[in-house]
C-alpha atoms as a PDB file:
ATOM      1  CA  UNK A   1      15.288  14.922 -11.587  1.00  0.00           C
ATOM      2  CA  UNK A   2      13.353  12.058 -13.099  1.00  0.00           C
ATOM      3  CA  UNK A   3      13.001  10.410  -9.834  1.00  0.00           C
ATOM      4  CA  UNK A   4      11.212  13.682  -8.416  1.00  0.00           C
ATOM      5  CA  UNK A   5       9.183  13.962 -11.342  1.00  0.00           C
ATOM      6  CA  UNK A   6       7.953  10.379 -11.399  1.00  0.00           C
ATOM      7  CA  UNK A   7       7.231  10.695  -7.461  1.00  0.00           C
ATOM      8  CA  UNK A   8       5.523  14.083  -8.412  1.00  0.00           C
ATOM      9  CA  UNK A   9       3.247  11.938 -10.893  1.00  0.00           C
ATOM     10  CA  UNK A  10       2.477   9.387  -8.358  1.00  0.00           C
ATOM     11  CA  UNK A  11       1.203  12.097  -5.899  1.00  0.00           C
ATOM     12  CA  UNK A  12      -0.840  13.931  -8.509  1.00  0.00           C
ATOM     13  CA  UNK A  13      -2.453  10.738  -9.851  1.00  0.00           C
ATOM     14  CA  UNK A  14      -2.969   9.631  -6.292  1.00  0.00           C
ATOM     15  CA  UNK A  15      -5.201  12.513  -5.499  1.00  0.00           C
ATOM     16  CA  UNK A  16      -6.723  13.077  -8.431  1.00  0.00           C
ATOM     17  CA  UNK A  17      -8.139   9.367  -7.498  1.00  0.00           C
ATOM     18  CA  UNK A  18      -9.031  10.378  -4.237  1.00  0.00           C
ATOM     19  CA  UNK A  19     -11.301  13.110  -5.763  1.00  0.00           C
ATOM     20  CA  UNK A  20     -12.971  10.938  -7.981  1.00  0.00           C
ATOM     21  CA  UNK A  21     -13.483   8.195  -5.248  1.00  0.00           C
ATOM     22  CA  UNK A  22     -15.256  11.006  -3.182  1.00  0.00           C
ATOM     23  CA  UNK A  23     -17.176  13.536  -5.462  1.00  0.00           C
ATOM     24  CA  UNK A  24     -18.057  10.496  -7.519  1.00  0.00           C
ATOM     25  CA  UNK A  25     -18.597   7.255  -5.452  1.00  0.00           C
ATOM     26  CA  UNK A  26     -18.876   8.079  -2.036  1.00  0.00           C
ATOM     27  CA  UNK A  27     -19.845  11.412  -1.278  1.00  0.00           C
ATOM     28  CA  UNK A  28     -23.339  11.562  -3.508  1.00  0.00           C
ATOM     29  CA  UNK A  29     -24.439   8.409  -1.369  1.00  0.00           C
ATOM     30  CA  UNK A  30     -23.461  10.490   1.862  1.00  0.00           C
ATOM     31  CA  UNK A  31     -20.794   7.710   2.937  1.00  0.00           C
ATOM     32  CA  UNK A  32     -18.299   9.825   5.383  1.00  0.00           C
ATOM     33  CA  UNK A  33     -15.748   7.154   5.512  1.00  0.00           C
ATOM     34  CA  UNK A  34     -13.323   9.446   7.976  1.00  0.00           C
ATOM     35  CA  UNK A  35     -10.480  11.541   6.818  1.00  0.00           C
ATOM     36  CA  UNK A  36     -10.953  14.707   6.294  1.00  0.00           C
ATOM     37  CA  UNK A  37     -12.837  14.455   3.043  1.00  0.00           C
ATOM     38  CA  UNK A  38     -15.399  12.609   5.120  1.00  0.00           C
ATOM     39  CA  UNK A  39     -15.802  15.277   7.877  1.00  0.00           C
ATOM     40  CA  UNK A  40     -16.192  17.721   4.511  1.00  0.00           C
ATOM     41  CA  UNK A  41     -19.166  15.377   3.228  1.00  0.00           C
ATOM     42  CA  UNK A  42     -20.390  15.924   6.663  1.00  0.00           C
ATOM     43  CA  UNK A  43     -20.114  19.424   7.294  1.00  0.00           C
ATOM     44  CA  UNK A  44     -21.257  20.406   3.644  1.00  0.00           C
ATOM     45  CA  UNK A  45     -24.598  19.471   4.671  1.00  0.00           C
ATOM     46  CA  UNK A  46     -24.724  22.362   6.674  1.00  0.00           C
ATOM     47  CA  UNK A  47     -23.882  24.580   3.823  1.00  0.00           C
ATOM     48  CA  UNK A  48     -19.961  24.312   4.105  1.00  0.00           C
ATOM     49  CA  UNK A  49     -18.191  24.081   0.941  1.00  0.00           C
ATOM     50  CA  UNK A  50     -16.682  20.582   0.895  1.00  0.00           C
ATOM     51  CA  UNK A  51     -13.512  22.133  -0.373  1.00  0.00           C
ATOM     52  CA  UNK A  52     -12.959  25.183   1.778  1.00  0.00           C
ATOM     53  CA  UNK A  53     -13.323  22.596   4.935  1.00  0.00           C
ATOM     54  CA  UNK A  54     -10.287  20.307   3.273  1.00  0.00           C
ATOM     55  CA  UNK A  55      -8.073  23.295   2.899  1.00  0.00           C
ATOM     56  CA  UNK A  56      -8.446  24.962   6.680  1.00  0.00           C
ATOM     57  CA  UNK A  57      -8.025  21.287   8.095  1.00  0.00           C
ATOM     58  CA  UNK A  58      -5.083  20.731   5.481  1.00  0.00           C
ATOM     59  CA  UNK A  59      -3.179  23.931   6.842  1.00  0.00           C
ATOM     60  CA  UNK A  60      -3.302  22.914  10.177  1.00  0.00           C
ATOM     61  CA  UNK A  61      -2.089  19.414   9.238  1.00  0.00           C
ATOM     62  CA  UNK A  62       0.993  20.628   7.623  1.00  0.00           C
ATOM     63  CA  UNK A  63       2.322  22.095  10.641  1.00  0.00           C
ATOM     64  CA  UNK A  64       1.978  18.954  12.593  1.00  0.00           C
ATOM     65  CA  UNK A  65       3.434  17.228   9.573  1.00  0.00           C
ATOM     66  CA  UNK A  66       6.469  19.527   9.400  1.00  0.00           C
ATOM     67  CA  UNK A  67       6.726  19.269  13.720  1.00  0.00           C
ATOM     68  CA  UNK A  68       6.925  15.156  13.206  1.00  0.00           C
ATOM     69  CA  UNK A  69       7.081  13.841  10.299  1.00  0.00           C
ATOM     70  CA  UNK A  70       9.964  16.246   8.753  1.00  0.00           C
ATOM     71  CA  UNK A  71      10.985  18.326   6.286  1.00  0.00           C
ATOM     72  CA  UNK A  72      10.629  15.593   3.201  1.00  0.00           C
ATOM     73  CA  UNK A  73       6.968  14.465   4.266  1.00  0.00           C
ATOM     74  CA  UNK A  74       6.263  17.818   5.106  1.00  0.00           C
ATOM     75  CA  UNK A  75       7.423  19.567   1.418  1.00  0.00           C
ATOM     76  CA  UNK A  76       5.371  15.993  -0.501  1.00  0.00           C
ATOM     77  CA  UNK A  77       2.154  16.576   1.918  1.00  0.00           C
ATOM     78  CA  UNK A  78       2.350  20.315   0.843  1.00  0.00           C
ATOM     79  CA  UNK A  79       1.616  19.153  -2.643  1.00  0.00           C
ATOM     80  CA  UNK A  80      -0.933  16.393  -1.507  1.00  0.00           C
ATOM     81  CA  UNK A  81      -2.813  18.964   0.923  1.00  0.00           C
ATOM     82  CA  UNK A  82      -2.420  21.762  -1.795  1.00  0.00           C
ATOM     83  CA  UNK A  83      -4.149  19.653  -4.592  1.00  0.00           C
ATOM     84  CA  UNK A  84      -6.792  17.992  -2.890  1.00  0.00           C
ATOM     85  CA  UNK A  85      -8.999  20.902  -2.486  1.00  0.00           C
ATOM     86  CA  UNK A  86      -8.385  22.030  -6.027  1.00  0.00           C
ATOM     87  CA  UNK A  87      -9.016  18.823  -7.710  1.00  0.00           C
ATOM     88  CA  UNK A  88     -12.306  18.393  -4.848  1.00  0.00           C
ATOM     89  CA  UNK A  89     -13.170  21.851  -5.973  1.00  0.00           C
ATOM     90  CA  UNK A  90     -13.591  20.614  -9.663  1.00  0.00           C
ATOM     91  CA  UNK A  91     -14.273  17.113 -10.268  1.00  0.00           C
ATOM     92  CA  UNK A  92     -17.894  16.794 -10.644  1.00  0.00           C
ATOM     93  CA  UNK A  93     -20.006  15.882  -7.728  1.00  0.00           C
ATOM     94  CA  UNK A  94     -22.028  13.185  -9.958  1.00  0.00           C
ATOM     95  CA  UNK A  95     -23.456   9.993  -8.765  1.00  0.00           C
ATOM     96  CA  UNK A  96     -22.024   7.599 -10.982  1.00  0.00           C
ATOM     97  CA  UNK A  97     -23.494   5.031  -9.522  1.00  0.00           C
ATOM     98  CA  UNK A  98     -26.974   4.817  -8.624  1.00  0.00           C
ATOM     99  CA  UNK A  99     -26.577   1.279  -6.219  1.00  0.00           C
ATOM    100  CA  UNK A 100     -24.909   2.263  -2.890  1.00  0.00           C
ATOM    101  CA  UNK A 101     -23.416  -0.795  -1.923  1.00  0.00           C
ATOM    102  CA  UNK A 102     -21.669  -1.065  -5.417  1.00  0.00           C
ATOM    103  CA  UNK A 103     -20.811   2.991  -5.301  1.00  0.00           C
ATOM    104  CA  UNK A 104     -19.143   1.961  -1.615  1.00  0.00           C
ATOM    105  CA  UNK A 105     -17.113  -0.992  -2.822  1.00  0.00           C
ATOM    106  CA  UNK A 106     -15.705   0.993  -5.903  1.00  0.00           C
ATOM    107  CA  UNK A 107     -14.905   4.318  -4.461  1.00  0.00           C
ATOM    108  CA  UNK A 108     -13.375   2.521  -1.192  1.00  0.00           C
ATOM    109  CA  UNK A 109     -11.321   0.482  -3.213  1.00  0.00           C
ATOM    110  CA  UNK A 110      -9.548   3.469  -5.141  1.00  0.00           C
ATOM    111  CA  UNK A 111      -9.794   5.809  -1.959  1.00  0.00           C
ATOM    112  CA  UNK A 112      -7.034   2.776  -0.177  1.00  0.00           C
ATOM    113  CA  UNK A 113      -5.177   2.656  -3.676  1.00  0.00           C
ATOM    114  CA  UNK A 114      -4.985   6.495  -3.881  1.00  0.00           C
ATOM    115  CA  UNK A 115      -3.649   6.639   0.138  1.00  0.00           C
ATOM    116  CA  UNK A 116      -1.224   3.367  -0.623  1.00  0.00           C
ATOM    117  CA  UNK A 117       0.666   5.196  -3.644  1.00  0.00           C
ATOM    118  CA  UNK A 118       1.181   8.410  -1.684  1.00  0.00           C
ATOM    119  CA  UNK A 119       2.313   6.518   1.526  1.00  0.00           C
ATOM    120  CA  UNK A 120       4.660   4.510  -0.556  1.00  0.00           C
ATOM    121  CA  UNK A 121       5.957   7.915  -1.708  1.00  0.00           C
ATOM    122  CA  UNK A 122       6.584   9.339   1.758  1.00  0.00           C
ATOM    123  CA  UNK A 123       3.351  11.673   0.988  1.00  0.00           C
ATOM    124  CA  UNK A 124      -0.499  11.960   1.865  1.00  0.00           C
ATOM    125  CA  UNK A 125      -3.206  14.432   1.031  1.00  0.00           C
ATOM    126  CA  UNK A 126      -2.720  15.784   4.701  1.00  0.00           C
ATOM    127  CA  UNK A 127      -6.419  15.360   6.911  1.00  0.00           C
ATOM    128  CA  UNK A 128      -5.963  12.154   9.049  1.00  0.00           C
ATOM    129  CA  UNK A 129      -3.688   9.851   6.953  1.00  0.00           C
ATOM    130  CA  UNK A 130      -0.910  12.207   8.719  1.00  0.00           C
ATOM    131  CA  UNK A 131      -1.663  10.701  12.005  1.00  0.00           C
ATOM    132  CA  UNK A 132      -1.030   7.097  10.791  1.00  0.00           C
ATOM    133  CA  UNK A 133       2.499   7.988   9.164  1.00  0.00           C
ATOM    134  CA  UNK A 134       3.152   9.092  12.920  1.00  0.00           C
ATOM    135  CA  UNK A 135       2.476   6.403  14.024  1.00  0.00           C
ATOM    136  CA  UNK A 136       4.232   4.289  11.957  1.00  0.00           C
ATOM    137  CA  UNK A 137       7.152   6.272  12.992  1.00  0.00           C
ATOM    138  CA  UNK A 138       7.046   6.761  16.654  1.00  0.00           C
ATOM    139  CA  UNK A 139       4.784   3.264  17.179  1.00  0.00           C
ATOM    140  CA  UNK A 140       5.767   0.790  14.229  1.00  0.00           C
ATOM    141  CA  UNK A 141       1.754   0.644  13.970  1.00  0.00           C
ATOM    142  CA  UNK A 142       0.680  -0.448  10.256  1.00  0.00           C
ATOM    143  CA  UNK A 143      -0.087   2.279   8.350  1.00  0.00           C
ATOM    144  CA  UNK A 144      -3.996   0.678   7.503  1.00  0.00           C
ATOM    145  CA  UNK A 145      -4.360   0.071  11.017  1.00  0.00           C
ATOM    146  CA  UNK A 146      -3.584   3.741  12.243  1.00  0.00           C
ATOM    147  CA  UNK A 147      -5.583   4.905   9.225  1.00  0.00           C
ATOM    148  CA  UNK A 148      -8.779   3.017  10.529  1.00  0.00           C
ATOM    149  CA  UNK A 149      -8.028   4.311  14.096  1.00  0.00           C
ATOM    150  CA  UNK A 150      -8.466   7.744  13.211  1.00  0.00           C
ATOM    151  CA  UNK A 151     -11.449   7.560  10.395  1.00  0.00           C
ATOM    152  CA  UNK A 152     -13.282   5.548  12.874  1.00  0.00           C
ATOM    153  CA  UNK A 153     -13.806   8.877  14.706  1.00  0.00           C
ATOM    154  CA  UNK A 154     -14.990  10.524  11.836  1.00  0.00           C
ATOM    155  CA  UNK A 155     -17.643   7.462  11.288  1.00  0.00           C
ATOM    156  CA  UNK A 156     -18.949   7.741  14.335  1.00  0.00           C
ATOM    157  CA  UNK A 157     -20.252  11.442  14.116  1.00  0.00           C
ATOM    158  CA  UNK A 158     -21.648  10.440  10.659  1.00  0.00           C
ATOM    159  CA  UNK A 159     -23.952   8.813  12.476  1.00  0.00           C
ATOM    160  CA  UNK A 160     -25.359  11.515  14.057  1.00  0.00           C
ATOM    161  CA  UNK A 161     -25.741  13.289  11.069  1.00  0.00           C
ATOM    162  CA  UNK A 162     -26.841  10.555   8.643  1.00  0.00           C
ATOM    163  CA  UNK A 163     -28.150   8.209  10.364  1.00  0.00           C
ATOM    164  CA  UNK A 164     -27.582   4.152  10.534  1.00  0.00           C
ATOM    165  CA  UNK A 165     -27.483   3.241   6.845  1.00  0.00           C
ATOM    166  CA  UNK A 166     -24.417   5.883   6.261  1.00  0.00           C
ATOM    167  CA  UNK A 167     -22.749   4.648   8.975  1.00  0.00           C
ATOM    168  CA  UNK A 168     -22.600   0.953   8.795  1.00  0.00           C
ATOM    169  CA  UNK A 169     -21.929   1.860   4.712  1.00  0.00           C
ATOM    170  CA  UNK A 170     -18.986   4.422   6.097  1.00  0.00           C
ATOM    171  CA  UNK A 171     -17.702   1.367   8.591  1.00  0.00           C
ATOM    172  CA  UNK A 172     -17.830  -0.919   5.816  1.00  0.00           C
ATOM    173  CA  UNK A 173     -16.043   1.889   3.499  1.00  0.00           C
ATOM    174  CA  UNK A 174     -13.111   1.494   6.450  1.00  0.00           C
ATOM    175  CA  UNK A 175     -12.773  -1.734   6.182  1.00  0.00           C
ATOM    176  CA  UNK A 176     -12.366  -1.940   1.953  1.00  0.00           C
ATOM    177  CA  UNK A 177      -9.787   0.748   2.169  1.00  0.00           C
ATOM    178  CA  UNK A 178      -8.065  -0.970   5.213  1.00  0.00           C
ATOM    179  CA  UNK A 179      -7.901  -4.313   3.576  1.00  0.00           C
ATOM    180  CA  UNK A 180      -7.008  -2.839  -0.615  1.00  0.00           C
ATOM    181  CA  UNK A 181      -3.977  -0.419   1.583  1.00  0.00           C
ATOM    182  CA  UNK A 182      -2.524  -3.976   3.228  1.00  0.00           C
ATOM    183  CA  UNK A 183      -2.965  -5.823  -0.044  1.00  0.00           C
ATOM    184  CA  UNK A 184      -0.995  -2.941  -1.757  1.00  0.00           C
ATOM    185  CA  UNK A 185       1.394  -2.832   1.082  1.00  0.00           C
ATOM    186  CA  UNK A 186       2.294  -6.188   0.568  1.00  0.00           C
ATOM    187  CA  UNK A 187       0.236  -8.721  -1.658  1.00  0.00           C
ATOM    188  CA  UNK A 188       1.465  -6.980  -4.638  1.00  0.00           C
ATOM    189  CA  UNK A 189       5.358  -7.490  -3.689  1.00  0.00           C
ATOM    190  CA  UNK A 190       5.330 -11.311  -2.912  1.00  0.00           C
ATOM    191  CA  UNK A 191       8.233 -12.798  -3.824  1.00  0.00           C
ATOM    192  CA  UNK A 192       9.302 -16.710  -3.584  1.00  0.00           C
ATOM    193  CA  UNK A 193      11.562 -17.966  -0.738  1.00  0.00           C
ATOM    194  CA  UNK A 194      13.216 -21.388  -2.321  1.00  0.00           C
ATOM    195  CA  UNK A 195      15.106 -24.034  -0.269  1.00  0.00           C
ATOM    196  CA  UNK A 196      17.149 -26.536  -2.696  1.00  0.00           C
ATOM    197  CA  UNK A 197      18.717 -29.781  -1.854  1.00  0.00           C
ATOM    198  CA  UNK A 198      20.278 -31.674  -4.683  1.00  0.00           C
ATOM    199  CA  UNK A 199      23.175 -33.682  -5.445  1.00  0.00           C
ATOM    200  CA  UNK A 200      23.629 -31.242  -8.430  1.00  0.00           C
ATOM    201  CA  UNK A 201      23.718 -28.143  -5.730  1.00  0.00           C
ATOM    202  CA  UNK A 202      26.954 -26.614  -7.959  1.00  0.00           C
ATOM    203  CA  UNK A 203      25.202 -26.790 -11.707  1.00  0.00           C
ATOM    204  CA  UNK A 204      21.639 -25.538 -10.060  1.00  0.00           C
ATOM    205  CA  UNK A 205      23.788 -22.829  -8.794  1.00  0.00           C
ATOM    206  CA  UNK A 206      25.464 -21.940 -11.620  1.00  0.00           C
ATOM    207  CA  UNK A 207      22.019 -21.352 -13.853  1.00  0.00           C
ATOM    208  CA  UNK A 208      20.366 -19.375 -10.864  1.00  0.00           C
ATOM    209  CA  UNK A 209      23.330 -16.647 -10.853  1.00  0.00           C
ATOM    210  CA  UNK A 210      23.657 -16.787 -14.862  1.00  0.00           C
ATOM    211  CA  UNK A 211      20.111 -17.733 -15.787  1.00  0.00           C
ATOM    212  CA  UNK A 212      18.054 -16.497 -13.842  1.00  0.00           C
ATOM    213  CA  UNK A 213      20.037 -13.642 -12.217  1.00  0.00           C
ATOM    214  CA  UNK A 214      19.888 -14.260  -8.641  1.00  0.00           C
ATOM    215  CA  UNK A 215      22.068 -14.686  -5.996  1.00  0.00           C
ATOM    216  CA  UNK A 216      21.902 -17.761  -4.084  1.00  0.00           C
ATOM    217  CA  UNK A 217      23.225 -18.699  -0.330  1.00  0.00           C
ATOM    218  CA  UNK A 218      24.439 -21.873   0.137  1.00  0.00           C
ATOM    219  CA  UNK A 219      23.972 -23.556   3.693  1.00  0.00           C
ATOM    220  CA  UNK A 220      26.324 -26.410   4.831  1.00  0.00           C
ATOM    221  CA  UNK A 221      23.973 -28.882   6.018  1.00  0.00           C
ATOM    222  CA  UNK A 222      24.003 -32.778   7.483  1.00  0.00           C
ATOM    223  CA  UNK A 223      21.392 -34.938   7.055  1.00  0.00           C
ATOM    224  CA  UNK A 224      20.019 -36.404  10.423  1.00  0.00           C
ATOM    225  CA  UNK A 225      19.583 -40.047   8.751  1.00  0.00           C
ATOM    226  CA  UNK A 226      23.101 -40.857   7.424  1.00  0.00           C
ATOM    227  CA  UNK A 227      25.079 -38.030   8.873  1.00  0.00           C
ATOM    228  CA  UNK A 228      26.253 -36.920   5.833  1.00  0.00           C
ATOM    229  CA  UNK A 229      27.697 -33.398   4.728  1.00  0.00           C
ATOM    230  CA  UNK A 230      25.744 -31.437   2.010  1.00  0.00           C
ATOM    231  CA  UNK A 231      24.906 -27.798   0.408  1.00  0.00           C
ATOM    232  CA  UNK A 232      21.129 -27.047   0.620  1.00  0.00           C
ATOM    233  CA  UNK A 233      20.615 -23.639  -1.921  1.00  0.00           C
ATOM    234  CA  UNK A 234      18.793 -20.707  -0.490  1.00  0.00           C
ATOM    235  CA  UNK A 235      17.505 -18.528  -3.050  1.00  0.00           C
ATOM    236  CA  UNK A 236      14.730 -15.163  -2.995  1.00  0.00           C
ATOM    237  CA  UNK A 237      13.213 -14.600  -6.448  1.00  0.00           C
ATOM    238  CA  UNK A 238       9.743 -13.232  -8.124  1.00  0.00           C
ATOM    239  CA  UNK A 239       6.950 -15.336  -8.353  1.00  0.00           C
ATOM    240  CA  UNK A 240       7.203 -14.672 -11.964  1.00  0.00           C
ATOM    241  CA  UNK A 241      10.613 -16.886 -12.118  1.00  0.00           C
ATOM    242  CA  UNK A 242       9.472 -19.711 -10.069  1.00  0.00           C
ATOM    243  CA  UNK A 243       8.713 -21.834 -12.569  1.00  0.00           C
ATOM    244  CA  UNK A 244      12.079 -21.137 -14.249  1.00  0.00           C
ATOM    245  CA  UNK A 245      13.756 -22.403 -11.442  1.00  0.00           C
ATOM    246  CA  UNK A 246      11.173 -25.611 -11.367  1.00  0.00           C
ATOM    247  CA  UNK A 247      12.271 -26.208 -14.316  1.00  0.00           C
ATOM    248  CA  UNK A 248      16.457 -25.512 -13.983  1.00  0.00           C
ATOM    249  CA  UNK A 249      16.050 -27.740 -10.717  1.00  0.00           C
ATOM    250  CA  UNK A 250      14.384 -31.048 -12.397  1.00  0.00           C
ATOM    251  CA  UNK A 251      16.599 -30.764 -15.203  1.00  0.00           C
ATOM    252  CA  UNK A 252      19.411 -31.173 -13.417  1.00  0.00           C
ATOM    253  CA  UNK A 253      17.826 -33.513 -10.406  1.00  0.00           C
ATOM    254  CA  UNK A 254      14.226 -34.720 -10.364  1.00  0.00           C
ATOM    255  CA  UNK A 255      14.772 -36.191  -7.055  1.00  0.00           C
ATOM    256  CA  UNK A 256      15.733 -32.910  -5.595  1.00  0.00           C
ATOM    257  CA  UNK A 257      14.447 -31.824  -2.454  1.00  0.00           C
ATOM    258  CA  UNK A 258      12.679 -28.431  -2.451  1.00  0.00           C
ATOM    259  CA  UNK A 259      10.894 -25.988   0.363  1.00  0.00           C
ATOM    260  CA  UNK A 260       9.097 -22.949  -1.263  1.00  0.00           C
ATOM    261  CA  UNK A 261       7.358 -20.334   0.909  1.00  0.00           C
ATOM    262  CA  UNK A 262       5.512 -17.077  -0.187  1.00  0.00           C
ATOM    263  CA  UNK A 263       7.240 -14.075   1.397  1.00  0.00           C
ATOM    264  CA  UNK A 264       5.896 -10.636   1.467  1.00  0.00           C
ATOM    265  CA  UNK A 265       8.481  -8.282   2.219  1.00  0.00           C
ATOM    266  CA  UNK A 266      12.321  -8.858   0.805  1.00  0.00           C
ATOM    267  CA  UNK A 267      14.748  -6.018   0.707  1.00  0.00           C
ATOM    268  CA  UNK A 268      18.205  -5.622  -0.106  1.00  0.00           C
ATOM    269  CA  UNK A 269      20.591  -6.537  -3.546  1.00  0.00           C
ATOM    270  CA  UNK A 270      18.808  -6.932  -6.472  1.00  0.00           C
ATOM    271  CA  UNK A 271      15.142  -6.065  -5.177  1.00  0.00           C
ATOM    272  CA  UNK A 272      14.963  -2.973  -3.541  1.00  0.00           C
ATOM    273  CA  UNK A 273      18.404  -1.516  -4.690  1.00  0.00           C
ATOM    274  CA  UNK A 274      20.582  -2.383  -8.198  1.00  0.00           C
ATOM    275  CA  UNK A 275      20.817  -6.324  -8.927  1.00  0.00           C
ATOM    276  CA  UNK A 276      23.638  -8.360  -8.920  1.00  0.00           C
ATOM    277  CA  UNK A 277      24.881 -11.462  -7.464  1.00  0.00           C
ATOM    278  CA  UNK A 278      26.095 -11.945  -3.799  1.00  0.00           C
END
């Protein structure tokens, strides 16, 4: 129950920040950045309420989602689809901020943090960032990539309607919300690959599975110079205990060899399931 509540949270928050990107930052400035929410900015200017347009699009949306996607993505879009017109319908349409370029940056920015949270949730505010979870399914295509595919259709007839400004500032819109949904994807889960030779391989050990609670692999290895045996330490960990481990390693060997690499995705034991050693 608390897990459904907390992903329940996540999908409320994450369209409440969608409304406030649009009514507040990009929709006074006339920047249809795709989605459905720009095709509403779009049509409103021919006297279409902006919310009445999300909710017709929305319903037919959740029938594709339900057709592809399933029942789970289909019952979380239901709540996405269901509150984005409601929250459209009453955040205030304000401009917040008078300079465009600034109004673009900031409402991009939380528009691709709004679509990250509900994709990592196995939700979306229905429009078109249901067409990128299909093809992430059927294609393996990144979900910022698929998203940019389909706004960029979007962008293109704000052109027509807005003319050039709007639609380089809706292109460059794209582009924010492409690059903040990668970075969210994966810049914020970067974890520390470690590869540890040492004479002092079974004490190093020791601290990493007591110390610092991780488990470590150890890798019979022979050194091409001297042809002799030894145990080089693999060992995945947070950025935040690297320097714990700096320091575990020099105590025990300052002459210790040591390969470090930035990783993005790690799953498995003790990172995306319980911890404990393997």
């Amino acid at each position: 129950m608390f897990k459904r509540f907390k992903k329940l949270l996540y999908i409320v928050i994450a369209i409440l920040l969608i409304a406030i990107g649009v009514n507040l930052f990009l929709g006074p400035h006339n920047i249809a950045a795709g989605g459905i929410t720009g095709l509403a900015i779009i049509l409103e200017t021919f006297g279409i309420d902006r919310s009445l347009v999300i909710l017709v699009f929305n319903a037919i949306v959740l029938i594709v989602t339900f057709i592809f996607l399933g029942k789970e993505v289909f019952f979380n879009t239901v709540i996405g689809a269901s509150l984005l017109p409601l929250f459209i319908r009453f955040v205030p349409q304000h401009t917040l901020v008078e300079d465009t370029m600034l109004s673009m940056i900031v409402g991009s920015v939380i528009f691709g943090i709004a679509v990250s949270i509900l994709y990592s949730n196995q939700a979306s505010s229905g429009g078109t960032s249901i067409p990128p979870l299909i093809f992430k399914k059927y294609f393996n295509l990144n979900t910022s990539v698929g998203l940019f595919i389909t706004d960029g259709i979007v962008v293109v007839l704000s052109l027509r309607v807005f003319g050039t400004d709007a639609f380089f500032f809706a292109i460059s819109s794209i582009f924010i919300t492409s690059a903040t949904m990668s970075y969210m994807e994966s810049g914020l889960n970067k974890k520390k690959m470690v590869f540890i030779i040492s004479e002092m391989s079974d004490s190093i050990t020791n601290d990493i599975l007591h110390i610092i609670n991780r488990g470590v692999t150890i890798v019979p290895i022979i050194g091409a110079y001297n042809k002799r045996e030894m145990n080089m330490l693999m060992v995945t960990l947070d950025s935040k205990n690297y320097q714990q481990l700096l320091t575990i390693v020099k105590g025990y060997d300052d002459k210790a060899f040591m390969i470090t690499d930035t990783v993005s995705d790690v799953y498995g034991q003790g990172f995306t399931y319980e911890s404990g050693t393997v």
